[in-house]
Protein backbone atom coordinates (compact mmCIF):
# COMPACT_ATOMS: atom_id res chain seq x y z
CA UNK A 1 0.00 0.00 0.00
CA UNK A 2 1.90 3.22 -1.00
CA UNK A 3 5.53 3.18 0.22
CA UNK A 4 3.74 0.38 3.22
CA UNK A 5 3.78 -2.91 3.23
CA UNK A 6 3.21 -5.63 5.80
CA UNK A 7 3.85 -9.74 5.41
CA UNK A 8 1.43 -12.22 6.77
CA UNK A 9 2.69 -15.49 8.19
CA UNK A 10 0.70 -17.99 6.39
CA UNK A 11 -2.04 -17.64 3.82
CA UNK A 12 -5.10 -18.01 6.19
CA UNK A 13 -7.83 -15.13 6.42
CA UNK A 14 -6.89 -13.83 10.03
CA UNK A 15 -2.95 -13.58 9.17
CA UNK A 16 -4.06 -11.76 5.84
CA UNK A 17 -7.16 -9.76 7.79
CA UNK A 18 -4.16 -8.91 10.62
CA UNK A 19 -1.95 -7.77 7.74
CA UNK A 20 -4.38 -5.72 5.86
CA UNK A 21 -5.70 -3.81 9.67
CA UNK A 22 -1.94 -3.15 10.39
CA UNK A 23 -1.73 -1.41 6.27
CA UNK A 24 -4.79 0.44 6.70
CA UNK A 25 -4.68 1.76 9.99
CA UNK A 26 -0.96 1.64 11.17
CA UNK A 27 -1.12 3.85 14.14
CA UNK A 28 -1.19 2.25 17.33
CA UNK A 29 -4.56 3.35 19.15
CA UNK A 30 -4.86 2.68 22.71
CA UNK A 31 -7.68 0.77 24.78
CA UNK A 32 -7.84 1.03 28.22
CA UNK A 33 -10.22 -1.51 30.37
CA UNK A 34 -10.92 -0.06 33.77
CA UNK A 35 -9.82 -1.67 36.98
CA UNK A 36 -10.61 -1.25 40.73
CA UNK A 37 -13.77 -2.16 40.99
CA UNK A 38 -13.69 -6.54 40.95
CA UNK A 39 -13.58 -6.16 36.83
CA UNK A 40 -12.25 -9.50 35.34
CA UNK A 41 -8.48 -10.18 34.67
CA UNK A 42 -7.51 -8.73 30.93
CA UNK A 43 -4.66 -11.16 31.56
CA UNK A 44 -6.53 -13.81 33.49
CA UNK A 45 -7.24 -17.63 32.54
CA UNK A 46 -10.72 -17.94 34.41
CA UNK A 47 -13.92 -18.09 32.47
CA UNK A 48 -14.55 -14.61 33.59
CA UNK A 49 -11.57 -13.64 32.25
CA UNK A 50 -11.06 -10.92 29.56
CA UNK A 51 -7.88 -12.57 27.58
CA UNK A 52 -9.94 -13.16 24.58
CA UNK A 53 -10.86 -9.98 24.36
CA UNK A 54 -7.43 -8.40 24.47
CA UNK A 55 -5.65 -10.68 22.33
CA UNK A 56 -8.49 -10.01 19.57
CA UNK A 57 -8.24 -6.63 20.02
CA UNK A 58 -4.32 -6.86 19.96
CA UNK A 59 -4.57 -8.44 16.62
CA UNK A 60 -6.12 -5.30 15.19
CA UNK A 61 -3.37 -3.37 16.44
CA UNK A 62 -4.77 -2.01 19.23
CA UNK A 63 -2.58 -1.68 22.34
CA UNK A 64 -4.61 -3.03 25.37
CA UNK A 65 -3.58 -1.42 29.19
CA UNK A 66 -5.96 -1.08 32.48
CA UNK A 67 -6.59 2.35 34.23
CA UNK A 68 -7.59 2.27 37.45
CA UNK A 69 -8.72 5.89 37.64
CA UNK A 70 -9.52 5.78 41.65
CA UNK A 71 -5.68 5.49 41.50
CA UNK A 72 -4.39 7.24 38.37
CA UNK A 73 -7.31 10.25 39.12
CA UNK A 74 -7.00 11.12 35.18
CA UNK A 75 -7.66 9.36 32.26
CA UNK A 76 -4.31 8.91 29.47
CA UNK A 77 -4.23 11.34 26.58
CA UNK A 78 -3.49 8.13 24.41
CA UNK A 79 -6.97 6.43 25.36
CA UNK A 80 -8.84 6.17 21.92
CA UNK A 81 -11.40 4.03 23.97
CA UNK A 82 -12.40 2.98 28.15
CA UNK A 83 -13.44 -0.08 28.05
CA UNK A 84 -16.10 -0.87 32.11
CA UNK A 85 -16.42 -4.40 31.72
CA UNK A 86 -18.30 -6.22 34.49
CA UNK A 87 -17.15 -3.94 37.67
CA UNK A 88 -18.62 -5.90 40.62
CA UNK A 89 -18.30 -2.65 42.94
CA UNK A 90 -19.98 0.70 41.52
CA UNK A 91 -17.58 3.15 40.17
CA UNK A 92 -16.60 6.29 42.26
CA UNK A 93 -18.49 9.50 41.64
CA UNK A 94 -14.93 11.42 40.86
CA UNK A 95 -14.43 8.58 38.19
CA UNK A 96 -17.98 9.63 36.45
CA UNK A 97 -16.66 13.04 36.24
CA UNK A 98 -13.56 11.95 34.97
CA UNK A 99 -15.50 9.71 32.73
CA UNK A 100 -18.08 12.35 31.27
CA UNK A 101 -15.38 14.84 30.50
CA UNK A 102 -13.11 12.36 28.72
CA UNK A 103 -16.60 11.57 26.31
CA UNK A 104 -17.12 15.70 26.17
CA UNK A 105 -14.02 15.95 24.63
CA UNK A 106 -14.75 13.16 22.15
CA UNK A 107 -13.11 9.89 23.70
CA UNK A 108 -15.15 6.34 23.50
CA UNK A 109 -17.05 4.51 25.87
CA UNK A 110 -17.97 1.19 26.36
CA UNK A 111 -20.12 -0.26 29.38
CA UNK A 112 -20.45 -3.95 30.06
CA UNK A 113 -22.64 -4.15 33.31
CA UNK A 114 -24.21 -6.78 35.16
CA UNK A 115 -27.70 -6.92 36.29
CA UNK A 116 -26.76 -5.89 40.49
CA UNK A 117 -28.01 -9.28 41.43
CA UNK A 118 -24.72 -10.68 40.25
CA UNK A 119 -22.82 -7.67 41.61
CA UNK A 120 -21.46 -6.77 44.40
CA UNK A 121 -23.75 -3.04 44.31
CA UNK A 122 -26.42 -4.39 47.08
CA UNK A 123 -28.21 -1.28 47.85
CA UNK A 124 -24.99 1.12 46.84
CA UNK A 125 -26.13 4.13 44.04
CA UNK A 126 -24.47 3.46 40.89
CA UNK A 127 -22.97 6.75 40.18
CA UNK A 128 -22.05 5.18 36.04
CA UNK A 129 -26.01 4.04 35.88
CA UNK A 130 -26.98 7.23 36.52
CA UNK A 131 -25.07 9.52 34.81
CA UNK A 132 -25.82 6.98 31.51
CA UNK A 133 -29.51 7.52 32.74
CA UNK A 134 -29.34 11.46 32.82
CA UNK A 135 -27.14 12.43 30.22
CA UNK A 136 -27.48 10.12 27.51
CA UNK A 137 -30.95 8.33 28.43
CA UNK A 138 -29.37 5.24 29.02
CA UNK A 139 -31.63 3.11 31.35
CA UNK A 140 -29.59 0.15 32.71
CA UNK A 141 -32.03 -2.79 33.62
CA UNK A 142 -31.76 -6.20 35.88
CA UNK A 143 -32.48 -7.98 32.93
CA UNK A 144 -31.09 -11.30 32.43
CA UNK A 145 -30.62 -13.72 29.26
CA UNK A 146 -30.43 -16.80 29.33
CA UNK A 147 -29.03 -19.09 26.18
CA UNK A 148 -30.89 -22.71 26.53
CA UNK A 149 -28.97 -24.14 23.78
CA UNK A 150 -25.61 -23.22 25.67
CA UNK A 151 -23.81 -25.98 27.55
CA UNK A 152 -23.92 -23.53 30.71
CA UNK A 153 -27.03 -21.75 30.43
């Protein structure tokens, strides 16, 4: 491509997919899954783990890192995305602001939540629920769905 060019390592769709991602977006972009609050392991081995995830996303040349932003108290100028995946705790209300002035100035959110029977919440306000609920119209329900032709429903 141009002055580019990128080998795959066999001749099987995801090498050549992984080759063509790398040509036609070659800049690294950065996702950042948030931590602190019981989210599963990016790293992990478990079945709640979030490996999968990063190695797929690593394969489309995205760089994967956590932000704990209890911690950290700012979110990365690299983060093209936050990625609240399953927190089992609610998320601090500094974090929401952090959160909803990261998406005013254009970044990317993406909320994986639990119905807060399988959470740790109990009573606890959700702070992320509500902000979704006032500011974007986002309702978060206890809904649950259940796949009967899974092997573990």
């Amino acid at each position: 491509m141009g002055k580019s060019s990128e080998t795959a390592t066999s001749a099987g769709e995801t090498d050549i997919d992984q080759a063509l991602i790398l040509l036609i977006s070659p800049q690294q972009r950065v996702v950042y899954f948030l931590t602190g609050h019981g989210e599963p392991d990016i790293n992990g081995t478990d079945t709640t783990a979030l490996s999968r995830a990063r190695s797929t996303l690593e394969s489309k040349n995205y760089t994967v890192k956590t932000l704990n932003l209890a911690s950290e108290n700012k979110i990365p100028d690299d983060a093209k995305v936050i990625i609240v995946a399953g927190p089992m705790d609610p998320l601090l209300d500094q974090e929401v602001v952090l959160l909803k002035a990261y998406l005013e100035k254009g970044g990317s959110l993406i909320v994986l939540e639990d119905p807060t029977p399988f959470t740790k919440f109990g009573t606890n306000p959700d702070p992320l629920a509500n902000y979704l609920k006032t500011d974007w119209g986002i309702t978060l329900e206890n809904d649950v769905v259940i796949d009967l032709t899974s092997q573990q429903p």
